[in-house]
C-alpha atoms as a PDB file:
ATOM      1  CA  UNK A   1    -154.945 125.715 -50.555  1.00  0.00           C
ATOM      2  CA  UNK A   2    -156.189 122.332 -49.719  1.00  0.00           C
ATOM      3  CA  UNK A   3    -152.830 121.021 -51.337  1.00  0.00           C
ATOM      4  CA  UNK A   4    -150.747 123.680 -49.666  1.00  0.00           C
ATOM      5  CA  UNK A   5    -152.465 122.141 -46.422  1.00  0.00           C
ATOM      6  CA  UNK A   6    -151.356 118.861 -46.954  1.00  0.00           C
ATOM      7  CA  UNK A   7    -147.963 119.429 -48.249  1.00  0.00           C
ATOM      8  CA  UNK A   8    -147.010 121.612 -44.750  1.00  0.00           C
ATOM      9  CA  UNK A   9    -148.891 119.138 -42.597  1.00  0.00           C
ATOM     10  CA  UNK A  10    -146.730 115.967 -44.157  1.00  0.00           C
ATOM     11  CA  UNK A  11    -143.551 118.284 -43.691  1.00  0.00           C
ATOM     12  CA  UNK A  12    -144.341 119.100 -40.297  1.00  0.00           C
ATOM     13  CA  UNK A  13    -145.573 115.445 -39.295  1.00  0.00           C
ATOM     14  CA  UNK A  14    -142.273 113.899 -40.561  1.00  0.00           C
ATOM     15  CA  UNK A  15    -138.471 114.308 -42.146  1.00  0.00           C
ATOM     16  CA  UNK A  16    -136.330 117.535 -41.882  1.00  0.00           C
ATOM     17  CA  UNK A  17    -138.662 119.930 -41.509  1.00  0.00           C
ATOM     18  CA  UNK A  18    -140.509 117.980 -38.363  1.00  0.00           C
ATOM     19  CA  UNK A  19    -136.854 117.441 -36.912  1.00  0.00           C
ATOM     20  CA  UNK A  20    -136.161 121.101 -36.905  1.00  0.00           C
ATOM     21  CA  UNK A  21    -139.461 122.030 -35.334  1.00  0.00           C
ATOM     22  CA  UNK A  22    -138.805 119.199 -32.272  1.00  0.00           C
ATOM     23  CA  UNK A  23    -135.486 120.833 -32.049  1.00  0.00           C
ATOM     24  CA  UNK A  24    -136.820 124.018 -31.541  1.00  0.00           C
ATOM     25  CA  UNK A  25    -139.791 123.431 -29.938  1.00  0.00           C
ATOM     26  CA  UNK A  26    -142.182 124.665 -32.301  1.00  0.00           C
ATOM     27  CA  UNK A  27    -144.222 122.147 -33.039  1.00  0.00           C
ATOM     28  CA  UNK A  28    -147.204 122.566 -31.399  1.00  0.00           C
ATOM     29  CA  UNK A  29    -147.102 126.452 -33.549  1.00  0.00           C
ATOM     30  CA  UNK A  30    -146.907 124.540 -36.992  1.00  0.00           C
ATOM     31  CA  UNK A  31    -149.576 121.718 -35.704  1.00  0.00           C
ATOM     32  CA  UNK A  32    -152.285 124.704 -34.812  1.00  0.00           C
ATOM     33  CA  UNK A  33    -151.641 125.808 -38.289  1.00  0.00           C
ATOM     34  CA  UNK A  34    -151.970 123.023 -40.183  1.00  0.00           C
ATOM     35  CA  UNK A  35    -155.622 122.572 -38.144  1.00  0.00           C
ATOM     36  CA  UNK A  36    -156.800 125.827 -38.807  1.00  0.00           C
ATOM     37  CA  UNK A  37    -155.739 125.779 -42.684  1.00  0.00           C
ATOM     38  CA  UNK A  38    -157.165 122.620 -43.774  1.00  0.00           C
ATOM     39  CA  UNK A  39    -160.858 122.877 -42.789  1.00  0.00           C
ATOM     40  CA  UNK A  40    -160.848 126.449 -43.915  1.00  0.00           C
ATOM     41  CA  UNK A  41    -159.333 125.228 -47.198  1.00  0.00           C
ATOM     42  CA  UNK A  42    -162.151 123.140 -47.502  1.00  0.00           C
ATOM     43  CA  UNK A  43    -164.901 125.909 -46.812  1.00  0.00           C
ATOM     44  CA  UNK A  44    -162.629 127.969 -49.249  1.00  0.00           C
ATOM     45  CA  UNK A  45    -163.967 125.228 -52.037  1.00  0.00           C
ATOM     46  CA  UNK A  46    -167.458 125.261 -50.990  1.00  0.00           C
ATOM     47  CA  UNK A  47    -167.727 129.264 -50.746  1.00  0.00           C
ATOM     48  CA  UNK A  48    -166.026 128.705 -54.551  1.00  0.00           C
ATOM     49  CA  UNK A  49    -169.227 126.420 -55.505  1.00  0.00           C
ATOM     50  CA  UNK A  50    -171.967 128.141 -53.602  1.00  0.00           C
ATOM     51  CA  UNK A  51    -171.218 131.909 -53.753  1.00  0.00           C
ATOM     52  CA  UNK A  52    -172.366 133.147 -56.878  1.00  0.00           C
ATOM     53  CA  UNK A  53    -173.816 136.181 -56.683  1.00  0.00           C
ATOM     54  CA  UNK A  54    -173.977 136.385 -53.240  1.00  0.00           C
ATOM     55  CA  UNK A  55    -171.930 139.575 -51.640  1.00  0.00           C
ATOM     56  CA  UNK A  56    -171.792 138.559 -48.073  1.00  0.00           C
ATOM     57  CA  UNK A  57    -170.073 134.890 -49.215  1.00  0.00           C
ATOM     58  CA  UNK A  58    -167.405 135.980 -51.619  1.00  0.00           C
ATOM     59  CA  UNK A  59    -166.603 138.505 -48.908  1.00  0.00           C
ATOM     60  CA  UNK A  60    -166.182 135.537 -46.699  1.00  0.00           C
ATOM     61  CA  UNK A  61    -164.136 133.742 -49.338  1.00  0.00           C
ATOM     62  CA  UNK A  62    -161.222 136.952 -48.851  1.00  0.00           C
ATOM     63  CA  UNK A  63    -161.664 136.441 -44.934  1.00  0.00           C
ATOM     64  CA  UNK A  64    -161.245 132.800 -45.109  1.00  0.00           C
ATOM     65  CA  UNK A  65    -158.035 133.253 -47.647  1.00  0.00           C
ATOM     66  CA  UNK A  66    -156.531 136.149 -45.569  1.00  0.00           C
ATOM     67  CA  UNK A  67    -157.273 133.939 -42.445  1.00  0.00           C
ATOM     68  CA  UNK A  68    -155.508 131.365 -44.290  1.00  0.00           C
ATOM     69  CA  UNK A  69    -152.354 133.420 -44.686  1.00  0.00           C
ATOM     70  CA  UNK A  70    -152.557 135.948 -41.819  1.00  0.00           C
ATOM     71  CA  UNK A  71    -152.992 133.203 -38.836  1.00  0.00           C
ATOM     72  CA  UNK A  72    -151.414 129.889 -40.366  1.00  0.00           C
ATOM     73  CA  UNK A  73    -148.925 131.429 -42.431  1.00  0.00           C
ATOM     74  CA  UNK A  74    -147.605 133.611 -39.825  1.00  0.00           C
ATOM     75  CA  UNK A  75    -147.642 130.376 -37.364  1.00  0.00           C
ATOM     76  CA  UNK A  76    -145.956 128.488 -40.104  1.00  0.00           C
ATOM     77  CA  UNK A  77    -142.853 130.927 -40.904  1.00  0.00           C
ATOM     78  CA  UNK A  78    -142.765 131.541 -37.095  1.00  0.00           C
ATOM     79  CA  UNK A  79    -142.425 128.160 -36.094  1.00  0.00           C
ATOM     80  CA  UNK A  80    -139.963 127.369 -38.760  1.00  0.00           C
ATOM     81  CA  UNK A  81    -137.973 130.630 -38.319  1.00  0.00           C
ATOM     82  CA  UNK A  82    -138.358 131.297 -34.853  1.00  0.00           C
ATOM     83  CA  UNK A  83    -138.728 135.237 -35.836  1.00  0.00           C
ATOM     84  CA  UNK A  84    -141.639 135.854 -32.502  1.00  0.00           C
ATOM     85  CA  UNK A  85    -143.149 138.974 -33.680  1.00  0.00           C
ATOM     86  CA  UNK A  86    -144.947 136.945 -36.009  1.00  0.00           C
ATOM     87  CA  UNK A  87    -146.695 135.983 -33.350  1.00  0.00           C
ATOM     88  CA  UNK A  88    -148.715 139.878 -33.419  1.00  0.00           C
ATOM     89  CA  UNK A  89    -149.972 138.682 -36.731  1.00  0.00           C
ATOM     90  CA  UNK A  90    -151.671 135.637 -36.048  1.00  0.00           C
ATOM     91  CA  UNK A  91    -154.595 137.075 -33.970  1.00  0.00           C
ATOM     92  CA  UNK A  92    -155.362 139.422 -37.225  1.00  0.00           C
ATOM     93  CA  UNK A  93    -155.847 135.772 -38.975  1.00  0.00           C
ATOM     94  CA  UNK A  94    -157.943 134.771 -36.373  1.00  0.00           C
ATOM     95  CA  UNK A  95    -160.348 137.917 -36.664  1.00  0.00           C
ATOM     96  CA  UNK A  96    -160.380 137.284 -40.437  1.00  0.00           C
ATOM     97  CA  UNK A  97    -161.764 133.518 -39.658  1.00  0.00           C
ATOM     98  CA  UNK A  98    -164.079 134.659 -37.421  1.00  0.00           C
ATOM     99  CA  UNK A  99    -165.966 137.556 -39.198  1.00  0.00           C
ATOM    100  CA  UNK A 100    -165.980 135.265 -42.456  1.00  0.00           C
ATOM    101  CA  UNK A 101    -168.221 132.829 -40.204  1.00  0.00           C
ATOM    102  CA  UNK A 102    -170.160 135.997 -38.917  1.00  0.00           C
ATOM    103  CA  UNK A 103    -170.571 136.458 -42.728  1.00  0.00           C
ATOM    104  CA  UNK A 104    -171.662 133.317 -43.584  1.00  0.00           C
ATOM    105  CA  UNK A 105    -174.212 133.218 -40.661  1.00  0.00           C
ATOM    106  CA  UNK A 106    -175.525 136.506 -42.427  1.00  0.00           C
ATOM    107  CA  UNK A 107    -175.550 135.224 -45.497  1.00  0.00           C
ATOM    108  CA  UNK A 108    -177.658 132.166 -44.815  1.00  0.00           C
ATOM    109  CA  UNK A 109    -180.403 134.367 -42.421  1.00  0.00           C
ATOM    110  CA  UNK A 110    -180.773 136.776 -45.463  1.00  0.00           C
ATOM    111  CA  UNK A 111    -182.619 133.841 -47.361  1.00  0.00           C
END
């Protein structure tokens, strides 16, 4: 994921790919994603070293991955295809982010 990350952030920061998104004015979509993919790439890594046998974390882990896909995935194809009712998807992502940090809040208070 952390790769992945990268690869669209380079691809959206220059070449063909960035050209098409100036064209079409989408990228500011494709910059949001690439900001909320990378750091949660990262805490995908450390939920990977730390979660053991703890429930509440590898739960988080599928948030954080489903995050991953649901809000900067949908941001990604949307920008680059300009299909909008991607956009109805993203805020699912979101959610996803935001009850894995709920999670990992509960996971650290149950110690």
């Amino acid at each position: 994921m952390g790769f992945l990350a990268i690869a669209l952030g380079a691809s959206g920061a220059h070449g063909g790919v960035h050209d098409k998104l100036k064209a079409a004015g989408e990228l500011g979509h494709w910059e949001t994603a690439v900001q909320y993919h990378l750091p949660h790439a990262v805490v995908l890594l450390v939920l990977t070293l730390f979660a053991g046998q703890n429930a509440l974390l590898r739960k988080a882990w599928c948030l954080f991955l489903a995050g991953i896909v649901l809000f900067s995935g949908s941001l990604y194809v949307l920008a680059y295809t300009g299909v909008k009712w991607l956009g109805a998807v993203t805020p699912f992502g979101g959610l996803s982010f935001m009850i894995g940090w709920v999670l990992i809040a509960l996971s650290a208070k149950g110690k």
